[in-house]
C-alpha atoms as a PDB file:
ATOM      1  CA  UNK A   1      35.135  -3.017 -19.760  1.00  0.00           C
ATOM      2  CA  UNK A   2      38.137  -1.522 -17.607  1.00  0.00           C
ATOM      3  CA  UNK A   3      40.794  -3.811 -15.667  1.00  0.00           C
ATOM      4  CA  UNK A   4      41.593  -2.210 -12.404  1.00  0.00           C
ATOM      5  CA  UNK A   5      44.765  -0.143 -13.349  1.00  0.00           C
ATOM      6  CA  UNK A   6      42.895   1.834 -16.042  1.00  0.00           C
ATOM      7  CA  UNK A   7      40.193   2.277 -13.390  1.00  0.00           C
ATOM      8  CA  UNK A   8      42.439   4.068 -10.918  1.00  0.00           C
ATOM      9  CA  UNK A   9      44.108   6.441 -13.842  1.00  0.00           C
ATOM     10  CA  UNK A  10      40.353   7.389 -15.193  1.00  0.00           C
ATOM     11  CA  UNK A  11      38.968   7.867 -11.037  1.00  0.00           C
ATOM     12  CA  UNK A  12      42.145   8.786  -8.977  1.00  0.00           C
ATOM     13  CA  UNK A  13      41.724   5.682  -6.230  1.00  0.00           C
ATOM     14  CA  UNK A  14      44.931   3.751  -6.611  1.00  0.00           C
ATOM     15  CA  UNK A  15      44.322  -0.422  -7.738  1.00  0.00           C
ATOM     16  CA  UNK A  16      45.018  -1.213  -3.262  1.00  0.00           C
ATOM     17  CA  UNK A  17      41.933   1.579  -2.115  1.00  0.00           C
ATOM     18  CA  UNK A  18      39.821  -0.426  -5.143  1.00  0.00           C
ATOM     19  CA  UNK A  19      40.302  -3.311  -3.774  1.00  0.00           C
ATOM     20  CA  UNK A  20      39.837  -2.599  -0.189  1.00  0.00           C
ATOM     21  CA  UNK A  21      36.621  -0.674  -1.120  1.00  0.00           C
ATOM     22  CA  UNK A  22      35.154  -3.886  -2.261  1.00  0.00           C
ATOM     23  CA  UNK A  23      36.490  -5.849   0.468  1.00  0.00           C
ATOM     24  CA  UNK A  24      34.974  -3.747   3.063  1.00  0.00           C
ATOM     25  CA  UNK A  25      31.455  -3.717   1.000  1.00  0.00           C
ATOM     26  CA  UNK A  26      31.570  -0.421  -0.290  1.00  0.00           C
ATOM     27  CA  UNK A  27      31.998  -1.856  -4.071  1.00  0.00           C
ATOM     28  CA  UNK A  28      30.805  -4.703  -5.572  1.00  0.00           C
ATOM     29  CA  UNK A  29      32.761  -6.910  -7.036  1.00  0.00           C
ATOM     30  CA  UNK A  30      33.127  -6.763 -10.353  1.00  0.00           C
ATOM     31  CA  UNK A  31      33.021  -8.918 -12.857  1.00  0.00           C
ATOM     32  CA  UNK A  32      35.898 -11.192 -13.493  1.00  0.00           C
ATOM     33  CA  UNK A  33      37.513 -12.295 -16.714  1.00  0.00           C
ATOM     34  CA  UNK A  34      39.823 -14.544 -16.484  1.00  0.00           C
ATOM     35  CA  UNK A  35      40.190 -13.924 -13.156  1.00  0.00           C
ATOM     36  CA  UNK A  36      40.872 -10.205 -13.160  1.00  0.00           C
ATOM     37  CA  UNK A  37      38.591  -7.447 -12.318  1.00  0.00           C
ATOM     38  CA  UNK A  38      36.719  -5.880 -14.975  1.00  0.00           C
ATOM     39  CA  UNK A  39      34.791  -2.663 -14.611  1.00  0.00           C
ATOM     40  CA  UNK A  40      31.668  -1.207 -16.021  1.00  0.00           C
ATOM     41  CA  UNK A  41      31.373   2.649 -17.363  1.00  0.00           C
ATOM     42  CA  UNK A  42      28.681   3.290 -15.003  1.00  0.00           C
ATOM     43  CA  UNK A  43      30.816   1.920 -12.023  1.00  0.00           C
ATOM     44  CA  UNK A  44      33.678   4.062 -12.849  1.00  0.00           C
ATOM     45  CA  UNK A  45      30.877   7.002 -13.058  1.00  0.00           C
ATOM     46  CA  UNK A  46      30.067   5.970  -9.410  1.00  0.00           C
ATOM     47  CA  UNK A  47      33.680   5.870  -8.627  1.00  0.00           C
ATOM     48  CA  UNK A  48      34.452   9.427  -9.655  1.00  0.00           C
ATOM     49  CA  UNK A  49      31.244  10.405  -7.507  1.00  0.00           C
ATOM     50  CA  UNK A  50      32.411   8.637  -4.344  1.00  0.00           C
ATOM     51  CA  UNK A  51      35.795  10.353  -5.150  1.00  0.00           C
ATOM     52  CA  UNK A  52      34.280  13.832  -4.939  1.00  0.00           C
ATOM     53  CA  UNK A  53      32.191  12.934  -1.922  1.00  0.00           C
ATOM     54  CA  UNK A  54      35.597  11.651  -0.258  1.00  0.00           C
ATOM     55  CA  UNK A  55      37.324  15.088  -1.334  1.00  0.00           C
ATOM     56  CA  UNK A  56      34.903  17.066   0.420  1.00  0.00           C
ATOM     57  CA  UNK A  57      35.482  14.957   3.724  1.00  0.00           C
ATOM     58  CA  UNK A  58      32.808  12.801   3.768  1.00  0.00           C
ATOM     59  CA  UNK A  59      33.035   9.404   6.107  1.00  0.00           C
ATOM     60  CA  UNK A  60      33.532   6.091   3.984  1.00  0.00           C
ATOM     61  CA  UNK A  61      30.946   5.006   6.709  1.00  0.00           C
ATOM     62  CA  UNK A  62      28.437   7.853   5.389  1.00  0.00           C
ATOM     63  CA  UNK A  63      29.700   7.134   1.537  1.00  0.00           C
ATOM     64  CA  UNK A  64      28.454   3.697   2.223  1.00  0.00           C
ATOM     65  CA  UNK A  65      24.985   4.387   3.510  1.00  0.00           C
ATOM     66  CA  UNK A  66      24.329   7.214   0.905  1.00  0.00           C
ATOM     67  CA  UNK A  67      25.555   3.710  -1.535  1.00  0.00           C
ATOM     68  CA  UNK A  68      23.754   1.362  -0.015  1.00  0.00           C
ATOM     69  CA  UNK A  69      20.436   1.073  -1.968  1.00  0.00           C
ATOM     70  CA  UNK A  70      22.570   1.304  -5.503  1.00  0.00           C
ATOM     71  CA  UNK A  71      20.928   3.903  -8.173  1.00  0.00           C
ATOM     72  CA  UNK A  72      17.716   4.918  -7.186  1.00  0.00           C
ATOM     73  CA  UNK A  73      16.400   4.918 -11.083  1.00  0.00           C
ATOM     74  CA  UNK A  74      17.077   1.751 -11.654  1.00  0.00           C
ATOM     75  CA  UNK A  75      15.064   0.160  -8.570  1.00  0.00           C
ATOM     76  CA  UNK A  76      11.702  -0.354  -8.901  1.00  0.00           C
ATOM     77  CA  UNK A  77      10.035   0.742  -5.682  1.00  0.00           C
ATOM     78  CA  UNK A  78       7.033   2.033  -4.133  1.00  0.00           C
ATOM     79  CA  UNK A  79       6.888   5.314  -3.853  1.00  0.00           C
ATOM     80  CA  UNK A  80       6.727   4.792   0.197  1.00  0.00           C
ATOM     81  CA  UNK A  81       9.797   2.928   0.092  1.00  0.00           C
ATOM     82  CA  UNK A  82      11.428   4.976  -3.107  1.00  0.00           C
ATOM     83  CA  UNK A  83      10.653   8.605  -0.360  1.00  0.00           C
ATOM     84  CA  UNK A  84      12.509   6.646   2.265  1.00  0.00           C
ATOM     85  CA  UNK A  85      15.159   6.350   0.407  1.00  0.00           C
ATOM     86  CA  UNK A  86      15.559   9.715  -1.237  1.00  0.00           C
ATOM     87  CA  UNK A  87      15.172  10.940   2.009  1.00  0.00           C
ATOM     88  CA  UNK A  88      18.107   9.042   3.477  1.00  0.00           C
ATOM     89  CA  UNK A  89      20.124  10.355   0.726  1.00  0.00           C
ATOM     90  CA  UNK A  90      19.403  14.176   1.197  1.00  0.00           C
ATOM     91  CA  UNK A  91      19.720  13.361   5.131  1.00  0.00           C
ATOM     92  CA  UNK A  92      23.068  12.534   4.389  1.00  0.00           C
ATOM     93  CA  UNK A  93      24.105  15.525   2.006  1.00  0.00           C
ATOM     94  CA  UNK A  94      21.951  18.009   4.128  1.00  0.00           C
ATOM     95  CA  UNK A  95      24.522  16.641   7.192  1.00  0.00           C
ATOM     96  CA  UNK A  96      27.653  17.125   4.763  1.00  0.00           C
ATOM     97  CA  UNK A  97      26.622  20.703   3.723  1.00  0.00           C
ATOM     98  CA  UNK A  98      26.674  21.683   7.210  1.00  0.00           C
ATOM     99  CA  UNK A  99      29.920  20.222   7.791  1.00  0.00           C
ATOM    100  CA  UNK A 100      31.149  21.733   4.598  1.00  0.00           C
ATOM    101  CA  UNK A 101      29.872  25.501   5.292  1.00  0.00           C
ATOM    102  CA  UNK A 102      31.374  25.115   8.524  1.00  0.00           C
ATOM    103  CA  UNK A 103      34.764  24.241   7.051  1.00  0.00           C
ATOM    104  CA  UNK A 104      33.822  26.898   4.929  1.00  0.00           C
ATOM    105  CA  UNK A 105      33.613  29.672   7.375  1.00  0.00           C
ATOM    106  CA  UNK A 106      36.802  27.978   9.084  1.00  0.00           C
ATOM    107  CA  UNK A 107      38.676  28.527   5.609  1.00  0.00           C
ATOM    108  CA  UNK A 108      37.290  32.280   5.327  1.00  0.00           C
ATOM    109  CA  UNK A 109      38.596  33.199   8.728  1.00  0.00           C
ATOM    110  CA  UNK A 110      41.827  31.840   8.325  1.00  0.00           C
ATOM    111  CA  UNK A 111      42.291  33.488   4.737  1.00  0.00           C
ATOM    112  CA  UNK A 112      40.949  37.127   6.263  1.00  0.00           C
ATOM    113  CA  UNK A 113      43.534  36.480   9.331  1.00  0.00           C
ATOM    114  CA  UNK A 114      46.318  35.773   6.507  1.00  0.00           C
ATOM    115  CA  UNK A 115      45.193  39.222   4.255  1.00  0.00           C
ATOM    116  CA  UNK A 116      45.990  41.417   7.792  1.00  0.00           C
ATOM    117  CA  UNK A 117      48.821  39.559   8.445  1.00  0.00           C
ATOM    118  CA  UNK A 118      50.495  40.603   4.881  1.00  0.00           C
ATOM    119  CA  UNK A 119      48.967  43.913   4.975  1.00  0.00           C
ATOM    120  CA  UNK A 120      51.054  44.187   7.995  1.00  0.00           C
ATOM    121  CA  UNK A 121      54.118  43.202   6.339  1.00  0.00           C
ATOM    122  CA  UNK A 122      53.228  44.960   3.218  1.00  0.00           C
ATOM    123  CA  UNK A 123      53.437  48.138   5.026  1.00  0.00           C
ATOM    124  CA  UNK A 124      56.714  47.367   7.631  1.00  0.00           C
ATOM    125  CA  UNK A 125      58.388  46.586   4.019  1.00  0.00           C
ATOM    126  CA  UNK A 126      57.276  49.791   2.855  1.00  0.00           C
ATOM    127  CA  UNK A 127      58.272  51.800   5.725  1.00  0.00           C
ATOM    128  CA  UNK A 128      61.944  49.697   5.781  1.00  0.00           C
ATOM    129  CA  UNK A 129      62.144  50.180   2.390  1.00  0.00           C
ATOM    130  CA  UNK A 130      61.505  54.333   3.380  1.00  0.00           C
ATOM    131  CA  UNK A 131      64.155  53.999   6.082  1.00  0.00           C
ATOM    132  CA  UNK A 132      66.943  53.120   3.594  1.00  0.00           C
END
């Protein structure tokens, strides 16, 4: 078990964004010992994973619905209901991708606008250079 502060060295979120994670519902609360939070291994595991969801720019509000249903092998569901679910999930990170390749594409034009732009001043240093 992990209080809090070792939580937020081991996952990046700072003790405050823990806390108001569970507030707002995306966390559960942990358990308590002696009145202060103690975490699991496999909730620190989900904790890095909603860090790297919220590093690529996905919405706390999509974070929590990808959440909601907790780990999918550990429910015991029909296989109607357990499709539903998985389907929800890749919904979600089929959405993301496409907001991700955009950004993507975004990032590529800006970087090939950047290579000209030194190119350019590559070559007026050059010819300056000449000129002296």
């Amino acid at each position: 078990m992990y209080s809090i502060s070792e939580v937020a060295m081991k996952t990046g979120f700072t003790a405050h964004t823990l806390r108001y994670y569970e507030k707002i519902g995306l966390l559960s609360s942990p358990l308590r010992k002696g009145g202060k939070r103690r975490y699991t291994e496999g909730e620190i595991r989900l904790l890095k994973f909603m860090k790297m969801l919220k590093q690529t720019g996905m919405s706390l509000e999509d974070i929590q619905e990808f959440l909601k249903d907790g780990c999918l092998l550990e429910n015991i569901d029909s296989a109607a209901i357990q499709l539903k679910k998985v389907q929800m999930r890749a919904d979600i990170l089929n959405k993301h991708l496409l907001l991700l390749e955009r950004q993507k594409q975004e990032i590529e034009t800006v970087m090939n606008l950047t290579k000209e732009k030194l190119e350019t001043y590559e070559t007026m240093i050059g010819d300056l250079e000449d000129e002296k």
